[in-house]
C-alpha atoms as a PDB file:
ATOM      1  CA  UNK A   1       0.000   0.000   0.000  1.00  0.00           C
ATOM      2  CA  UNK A   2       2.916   2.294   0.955  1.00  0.00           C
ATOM      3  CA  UNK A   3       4.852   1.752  -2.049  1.00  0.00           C
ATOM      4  CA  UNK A   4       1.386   2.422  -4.333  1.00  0.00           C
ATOM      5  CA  UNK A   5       0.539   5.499  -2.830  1.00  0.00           C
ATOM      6  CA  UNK A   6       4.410   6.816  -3.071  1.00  0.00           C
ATOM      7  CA  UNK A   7       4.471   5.529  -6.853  1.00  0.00           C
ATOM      8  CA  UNK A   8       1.420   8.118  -7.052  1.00  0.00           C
ATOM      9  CA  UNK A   9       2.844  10.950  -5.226  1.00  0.00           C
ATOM     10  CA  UNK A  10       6.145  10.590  -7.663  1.00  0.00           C
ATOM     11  CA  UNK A  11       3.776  10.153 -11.322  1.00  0.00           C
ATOM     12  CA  UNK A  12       2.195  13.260  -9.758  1.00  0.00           C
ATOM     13  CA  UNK A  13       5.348  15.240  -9.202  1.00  0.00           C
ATOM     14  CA  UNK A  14       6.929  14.717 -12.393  1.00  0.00           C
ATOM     15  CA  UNK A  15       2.804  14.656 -14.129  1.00  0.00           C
ATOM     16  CA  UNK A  16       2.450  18.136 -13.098  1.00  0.00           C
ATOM     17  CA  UNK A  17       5.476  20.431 -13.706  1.00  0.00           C
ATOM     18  CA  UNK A  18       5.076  18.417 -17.281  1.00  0.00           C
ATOM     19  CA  UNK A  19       1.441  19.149 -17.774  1.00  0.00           C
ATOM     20  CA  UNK A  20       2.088  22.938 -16.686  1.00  0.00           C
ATOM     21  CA  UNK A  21       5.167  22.931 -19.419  1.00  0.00           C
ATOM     22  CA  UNK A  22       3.295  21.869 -22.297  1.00  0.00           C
ATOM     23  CA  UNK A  23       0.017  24.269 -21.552  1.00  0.00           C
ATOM     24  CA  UNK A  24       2.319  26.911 -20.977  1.00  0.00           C
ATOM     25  CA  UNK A  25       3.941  26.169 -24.467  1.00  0.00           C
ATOM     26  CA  UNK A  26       0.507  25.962 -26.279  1.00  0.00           C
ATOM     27  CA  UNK A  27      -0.880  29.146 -24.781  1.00  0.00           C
ATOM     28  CA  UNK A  28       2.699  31.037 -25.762  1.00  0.00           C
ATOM     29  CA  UNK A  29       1.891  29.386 -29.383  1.00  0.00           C
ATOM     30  CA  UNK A  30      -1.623  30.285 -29.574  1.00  0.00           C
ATOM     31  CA  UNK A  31      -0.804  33.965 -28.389  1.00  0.00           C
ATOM     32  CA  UNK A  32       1.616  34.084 -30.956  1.00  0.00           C
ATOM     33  CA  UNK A  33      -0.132  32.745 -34.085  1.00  0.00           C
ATOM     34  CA  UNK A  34      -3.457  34.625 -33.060  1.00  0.00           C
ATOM     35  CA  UNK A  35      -2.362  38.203 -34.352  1.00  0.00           C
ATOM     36  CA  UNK A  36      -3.776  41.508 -31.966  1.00  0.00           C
ATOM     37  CA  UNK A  37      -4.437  43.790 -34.675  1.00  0.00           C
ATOM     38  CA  UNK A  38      -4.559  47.864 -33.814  1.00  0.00           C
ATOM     39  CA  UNK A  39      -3.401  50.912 -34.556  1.00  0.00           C
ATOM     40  CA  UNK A  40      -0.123  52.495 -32.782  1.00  0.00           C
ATOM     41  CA  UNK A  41       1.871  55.121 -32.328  1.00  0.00           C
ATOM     42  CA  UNK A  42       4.968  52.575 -33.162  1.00  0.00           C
ATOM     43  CA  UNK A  43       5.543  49.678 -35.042  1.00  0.00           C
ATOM     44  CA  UNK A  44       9.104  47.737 -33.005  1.00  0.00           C
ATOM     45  CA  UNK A  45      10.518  44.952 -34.697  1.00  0.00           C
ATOM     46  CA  UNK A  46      12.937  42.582 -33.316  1.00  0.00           C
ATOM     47  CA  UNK A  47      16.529  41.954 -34.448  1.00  0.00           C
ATOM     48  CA  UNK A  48      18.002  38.126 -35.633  1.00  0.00           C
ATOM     49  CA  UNK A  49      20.474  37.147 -36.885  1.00  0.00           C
ATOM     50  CA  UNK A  50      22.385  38.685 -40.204  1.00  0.00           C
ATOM     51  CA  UNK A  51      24.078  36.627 -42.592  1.00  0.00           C
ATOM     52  CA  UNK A  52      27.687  37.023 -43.144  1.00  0.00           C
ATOM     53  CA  UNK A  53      26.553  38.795 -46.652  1.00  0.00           C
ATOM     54  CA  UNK A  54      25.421  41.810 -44.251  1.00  0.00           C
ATOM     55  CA  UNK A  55      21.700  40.982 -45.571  1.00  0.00           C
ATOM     56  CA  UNK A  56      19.071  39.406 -43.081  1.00  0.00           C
ATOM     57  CA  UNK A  57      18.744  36.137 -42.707  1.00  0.00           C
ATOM     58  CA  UNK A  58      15.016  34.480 -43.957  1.00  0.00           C
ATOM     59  CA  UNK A  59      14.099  34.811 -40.325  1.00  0.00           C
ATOM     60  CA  UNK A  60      14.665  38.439 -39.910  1.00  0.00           C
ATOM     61  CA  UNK A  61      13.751  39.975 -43.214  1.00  0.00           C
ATOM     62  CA  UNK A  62      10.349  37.544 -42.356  1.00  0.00           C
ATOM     63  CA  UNK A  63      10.096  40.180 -39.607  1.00  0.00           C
ATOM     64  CA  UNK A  64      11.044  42.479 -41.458  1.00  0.00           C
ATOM     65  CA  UNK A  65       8.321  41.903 -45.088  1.00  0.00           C
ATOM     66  CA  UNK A  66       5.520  41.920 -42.112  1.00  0.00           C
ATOM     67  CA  UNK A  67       6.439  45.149 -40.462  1.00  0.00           C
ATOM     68  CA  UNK A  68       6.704  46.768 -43.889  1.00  0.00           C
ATOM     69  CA  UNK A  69       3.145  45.226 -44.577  1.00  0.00           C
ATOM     70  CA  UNK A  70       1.688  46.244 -41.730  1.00  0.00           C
ATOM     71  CA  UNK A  71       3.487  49.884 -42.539  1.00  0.00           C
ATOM     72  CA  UNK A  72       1.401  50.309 -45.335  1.00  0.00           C
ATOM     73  CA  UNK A  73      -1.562  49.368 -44.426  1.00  0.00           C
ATOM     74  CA  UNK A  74      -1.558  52.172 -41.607  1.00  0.00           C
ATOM     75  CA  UNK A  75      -1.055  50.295 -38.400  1.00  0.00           C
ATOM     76  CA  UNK A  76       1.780  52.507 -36.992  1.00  0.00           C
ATOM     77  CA  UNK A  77       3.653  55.196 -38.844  1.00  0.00           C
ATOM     78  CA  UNK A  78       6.760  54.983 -36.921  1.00  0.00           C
ATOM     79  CA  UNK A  79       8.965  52.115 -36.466  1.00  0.00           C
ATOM     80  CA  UNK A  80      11.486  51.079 -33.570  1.00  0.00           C
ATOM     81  CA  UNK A  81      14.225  48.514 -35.153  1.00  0.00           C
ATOM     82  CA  UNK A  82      15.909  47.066 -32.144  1.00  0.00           C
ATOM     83  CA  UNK A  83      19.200  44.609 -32.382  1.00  0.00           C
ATOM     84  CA  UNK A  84      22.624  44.608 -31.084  1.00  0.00           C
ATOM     85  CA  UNK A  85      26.147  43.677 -33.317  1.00  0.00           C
ATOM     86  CA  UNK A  86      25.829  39.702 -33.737  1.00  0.00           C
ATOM     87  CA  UNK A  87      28.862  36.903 -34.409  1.00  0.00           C
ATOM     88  CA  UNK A  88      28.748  38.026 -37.845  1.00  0.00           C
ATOM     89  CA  UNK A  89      30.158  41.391 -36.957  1.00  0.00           C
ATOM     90  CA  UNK A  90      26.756  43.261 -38.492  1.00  0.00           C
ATOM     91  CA  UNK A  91      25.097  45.860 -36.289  1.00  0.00           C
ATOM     92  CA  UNK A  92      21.320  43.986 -36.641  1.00  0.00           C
ATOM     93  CA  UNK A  93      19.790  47.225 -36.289  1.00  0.00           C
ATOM     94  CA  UNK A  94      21.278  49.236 -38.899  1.00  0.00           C
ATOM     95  CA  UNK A  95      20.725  46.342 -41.084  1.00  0.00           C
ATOM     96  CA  UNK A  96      17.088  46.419 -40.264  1.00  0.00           C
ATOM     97  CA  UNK A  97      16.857  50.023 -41.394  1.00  0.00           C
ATOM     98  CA  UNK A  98      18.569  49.826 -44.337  1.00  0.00           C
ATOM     99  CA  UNK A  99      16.191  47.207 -45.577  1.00  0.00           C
ATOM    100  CA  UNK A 100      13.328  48.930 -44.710  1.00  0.00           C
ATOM    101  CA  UNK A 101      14.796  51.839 -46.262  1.00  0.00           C
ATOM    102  CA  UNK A 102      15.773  50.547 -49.810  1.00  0.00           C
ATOM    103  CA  UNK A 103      11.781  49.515 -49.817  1.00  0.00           C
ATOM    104  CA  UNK A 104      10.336  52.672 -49.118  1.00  0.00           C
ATOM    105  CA  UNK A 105      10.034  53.251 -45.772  1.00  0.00           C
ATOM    106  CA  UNK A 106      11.334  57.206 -45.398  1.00  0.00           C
ATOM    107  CA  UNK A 107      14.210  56.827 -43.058  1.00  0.00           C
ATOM    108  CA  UNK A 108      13.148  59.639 -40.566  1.00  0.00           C
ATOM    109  CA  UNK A 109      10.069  57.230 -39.737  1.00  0.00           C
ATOM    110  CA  UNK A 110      12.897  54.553 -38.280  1.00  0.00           C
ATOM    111  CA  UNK A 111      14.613  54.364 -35.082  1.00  0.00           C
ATOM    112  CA  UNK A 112      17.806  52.860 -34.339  1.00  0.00           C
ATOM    113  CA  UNK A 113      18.112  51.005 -31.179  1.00  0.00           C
ATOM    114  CA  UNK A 114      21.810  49.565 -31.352  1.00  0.00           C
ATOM    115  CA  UNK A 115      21.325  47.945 -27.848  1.00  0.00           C
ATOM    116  CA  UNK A 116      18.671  45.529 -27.825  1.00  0.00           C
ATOM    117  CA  UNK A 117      20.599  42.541 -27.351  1.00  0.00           C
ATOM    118  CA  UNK A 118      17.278  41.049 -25.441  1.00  0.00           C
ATOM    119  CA  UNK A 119      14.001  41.392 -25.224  1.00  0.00           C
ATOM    120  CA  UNK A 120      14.457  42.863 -21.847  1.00  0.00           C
ATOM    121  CA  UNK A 121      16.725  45.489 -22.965  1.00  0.00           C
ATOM    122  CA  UNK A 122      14.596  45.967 -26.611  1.00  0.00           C
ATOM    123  CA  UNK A 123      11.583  47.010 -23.734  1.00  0.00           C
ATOM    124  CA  UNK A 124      13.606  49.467 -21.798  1.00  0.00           C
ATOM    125  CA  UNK A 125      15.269  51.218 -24.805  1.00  0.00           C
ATOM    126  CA  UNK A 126      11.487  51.153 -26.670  1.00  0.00           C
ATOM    127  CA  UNK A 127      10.256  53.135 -23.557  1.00  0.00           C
ATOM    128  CA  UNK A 128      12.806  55.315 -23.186  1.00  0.00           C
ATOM    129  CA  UNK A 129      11.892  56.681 -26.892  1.00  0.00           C
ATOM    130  CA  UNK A 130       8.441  56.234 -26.585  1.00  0.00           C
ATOM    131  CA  UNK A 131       8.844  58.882 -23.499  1.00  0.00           C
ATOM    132  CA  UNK A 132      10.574  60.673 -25.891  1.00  0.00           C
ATOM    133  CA  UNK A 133       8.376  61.005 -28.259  1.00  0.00           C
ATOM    134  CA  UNK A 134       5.389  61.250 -26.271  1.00  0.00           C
ATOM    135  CA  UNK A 135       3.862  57.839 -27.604  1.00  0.00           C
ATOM    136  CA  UNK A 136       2.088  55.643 -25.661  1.00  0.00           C
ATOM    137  CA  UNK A 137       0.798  52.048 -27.976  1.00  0.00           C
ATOM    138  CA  UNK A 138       2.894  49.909 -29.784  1.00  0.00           C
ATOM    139  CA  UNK A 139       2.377  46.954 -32.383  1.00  0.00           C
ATOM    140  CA  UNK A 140       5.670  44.147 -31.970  1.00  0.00           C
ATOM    141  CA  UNK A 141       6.497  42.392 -34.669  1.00  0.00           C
ATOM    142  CA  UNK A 142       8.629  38.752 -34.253  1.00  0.00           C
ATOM    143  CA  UNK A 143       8.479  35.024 -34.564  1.00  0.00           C
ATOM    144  CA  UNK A 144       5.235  33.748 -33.251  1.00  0.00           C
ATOM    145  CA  UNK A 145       6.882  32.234 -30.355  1.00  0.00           C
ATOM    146  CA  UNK A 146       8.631  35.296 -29.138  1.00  0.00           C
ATOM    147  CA  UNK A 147       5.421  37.435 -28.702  1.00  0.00           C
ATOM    148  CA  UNK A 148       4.008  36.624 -25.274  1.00  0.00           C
ATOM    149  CA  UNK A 149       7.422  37.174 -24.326  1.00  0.00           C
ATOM    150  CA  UNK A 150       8.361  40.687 -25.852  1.00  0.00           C
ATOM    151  CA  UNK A 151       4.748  42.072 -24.738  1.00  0.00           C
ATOM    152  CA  UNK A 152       4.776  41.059 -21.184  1.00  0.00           C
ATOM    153  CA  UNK A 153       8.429  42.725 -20.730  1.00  0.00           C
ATOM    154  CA  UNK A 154       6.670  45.974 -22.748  1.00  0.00           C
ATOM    155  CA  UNK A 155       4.035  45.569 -20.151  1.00  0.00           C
ATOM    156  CA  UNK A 156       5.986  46.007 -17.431  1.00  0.00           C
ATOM    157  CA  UNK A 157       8.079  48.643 -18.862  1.00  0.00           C
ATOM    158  CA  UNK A 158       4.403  50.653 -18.975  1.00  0.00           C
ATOM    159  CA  UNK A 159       3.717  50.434 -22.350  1.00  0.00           C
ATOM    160  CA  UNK A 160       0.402  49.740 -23.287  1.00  0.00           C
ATOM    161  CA  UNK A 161      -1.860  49.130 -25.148  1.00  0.00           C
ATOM    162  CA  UNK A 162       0.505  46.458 -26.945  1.00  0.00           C
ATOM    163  CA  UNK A 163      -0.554  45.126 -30.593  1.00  0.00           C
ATOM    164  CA  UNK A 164       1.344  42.162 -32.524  1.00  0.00           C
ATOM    165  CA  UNK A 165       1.632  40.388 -35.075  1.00  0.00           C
ATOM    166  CA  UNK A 166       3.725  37.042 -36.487  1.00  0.00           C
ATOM    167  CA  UNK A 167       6.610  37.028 -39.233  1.00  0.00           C
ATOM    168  CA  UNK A 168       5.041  34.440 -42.274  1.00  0.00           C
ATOM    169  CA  UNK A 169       8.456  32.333 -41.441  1.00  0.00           C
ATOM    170  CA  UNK A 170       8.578  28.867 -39.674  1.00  0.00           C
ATOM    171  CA  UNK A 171      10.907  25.939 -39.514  1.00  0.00           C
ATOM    172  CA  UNK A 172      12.168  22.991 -37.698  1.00  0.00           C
ATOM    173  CA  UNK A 173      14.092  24.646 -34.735  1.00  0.00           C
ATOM    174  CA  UNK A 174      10.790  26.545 -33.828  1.00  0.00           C
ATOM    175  CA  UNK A 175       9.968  23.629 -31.384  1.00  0.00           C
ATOM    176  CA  UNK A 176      13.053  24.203 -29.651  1.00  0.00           C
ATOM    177  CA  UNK A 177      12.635  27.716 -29.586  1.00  0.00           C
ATOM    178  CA  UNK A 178       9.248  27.591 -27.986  1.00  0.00           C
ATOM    179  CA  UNK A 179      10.289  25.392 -25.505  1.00  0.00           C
ATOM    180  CA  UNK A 180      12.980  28.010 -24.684  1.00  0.00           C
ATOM    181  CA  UNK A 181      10.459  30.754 -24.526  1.00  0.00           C
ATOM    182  CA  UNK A 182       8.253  28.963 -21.800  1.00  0.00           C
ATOM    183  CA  UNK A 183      11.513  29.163 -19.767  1.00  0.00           C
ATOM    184  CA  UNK A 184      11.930  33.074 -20.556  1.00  0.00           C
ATOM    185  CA  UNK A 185       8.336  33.795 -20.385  1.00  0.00           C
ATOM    186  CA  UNK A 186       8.173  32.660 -16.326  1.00  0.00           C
ATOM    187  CA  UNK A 187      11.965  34.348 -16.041  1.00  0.00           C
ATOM    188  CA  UNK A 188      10.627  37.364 -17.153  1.00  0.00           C
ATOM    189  CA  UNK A 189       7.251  37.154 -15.176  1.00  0.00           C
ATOM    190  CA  UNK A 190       9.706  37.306 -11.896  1.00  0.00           C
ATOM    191  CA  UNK A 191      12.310  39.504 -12.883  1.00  0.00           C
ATOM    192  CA  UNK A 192      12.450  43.019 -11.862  1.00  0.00           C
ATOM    193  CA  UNK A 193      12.002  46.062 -14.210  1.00  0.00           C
ATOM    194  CA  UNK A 194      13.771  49.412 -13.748  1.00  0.00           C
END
């Protein structure tokens, strides 16, 4: 009887954590893939990686076709472009611009934000030039999977109301990715914000 009841209590411990892990991951999914249409004072995209070319790679200029989309349809008319310099030596966010530049997006509509090397940091620098500028909404623009993320630490920076939408780009390593992003999402929940 013992050794039945502790079998249960151990299924149960390891059950539970693994039950809360994968509903976590679907509802991170599901808030990602289910785009929050609205109009904003500022469109903010988030960097990846550039190839060693100096152009985006698929994953980025995915980002980067849907925030020019959503441009010109008259979601936002400003846009925050927010990367750091990666392995490949390329300052992300000057990358970002000039692509969003050479497809008519007037360069005075696009800010530079050189030190976003997170999401956490992306959030502080976005409200520092939202204050700025005296704006108040915002419409983020990523991978599907990196949305709940990115708007909770906007969130707690003060920034709301948030809008988003997904880049049309998937692949294999986006079940990894999620999985990471359950991990940041409850990291972030518990951090503190300055």
């Amino acid at each position: 009887m013992k050794y039945v009841r502790l079998r249960r209590i151990l299924l149960a411990t390891i059950a539970l954590p693994a039950v809360a892990f994968v509903v976590s991951a679907l509802a991170i999914v599901w808030d990602g893939l289910n785009d929050k249409l609205g109009i904003a004072n500022v469109g903010i995209v988030l960097g990846n990686k550039v190839e060693t070319n100096g152009f985006p790679s698929p994953r980025l200029q995915a980002r980067l076709d849907k925030t020019i989309e959503l441009y010109k349809q008259g979601f936002f008319s400003e846009i925050i472009v927010s990367g750091s310099v990666g392995r490949e030596g390329y300052d992300e966010a000057k990358v970002m611009k000039r692509y969003l530049a050479q497809r008519g997006i007037p360069e005075k509509h696009i800010y530079v934000d050189s030190d976003g090397k997170t999401t956490y940091l992306t959030a502080k620098n976005a409200q520092r030039i939202m204050r700025e500028k005296h704006w108040q909404s915002a419409f983020v623009i990523s991978q599907y999977f990196h949305i709940s993320r990115t708007k909770l630490a906007l969130k707690k920076f003060g920034i709301s109301p948030l809008y988003s939408a997904h880049a049309d780009f998937f692949e294999f390593r986006d079940g990894y990715s999620t999985v990471r992003e359950v991990i940041g999402f409850y990291a972030y929940l518990l951090r503190g914000y300055d």
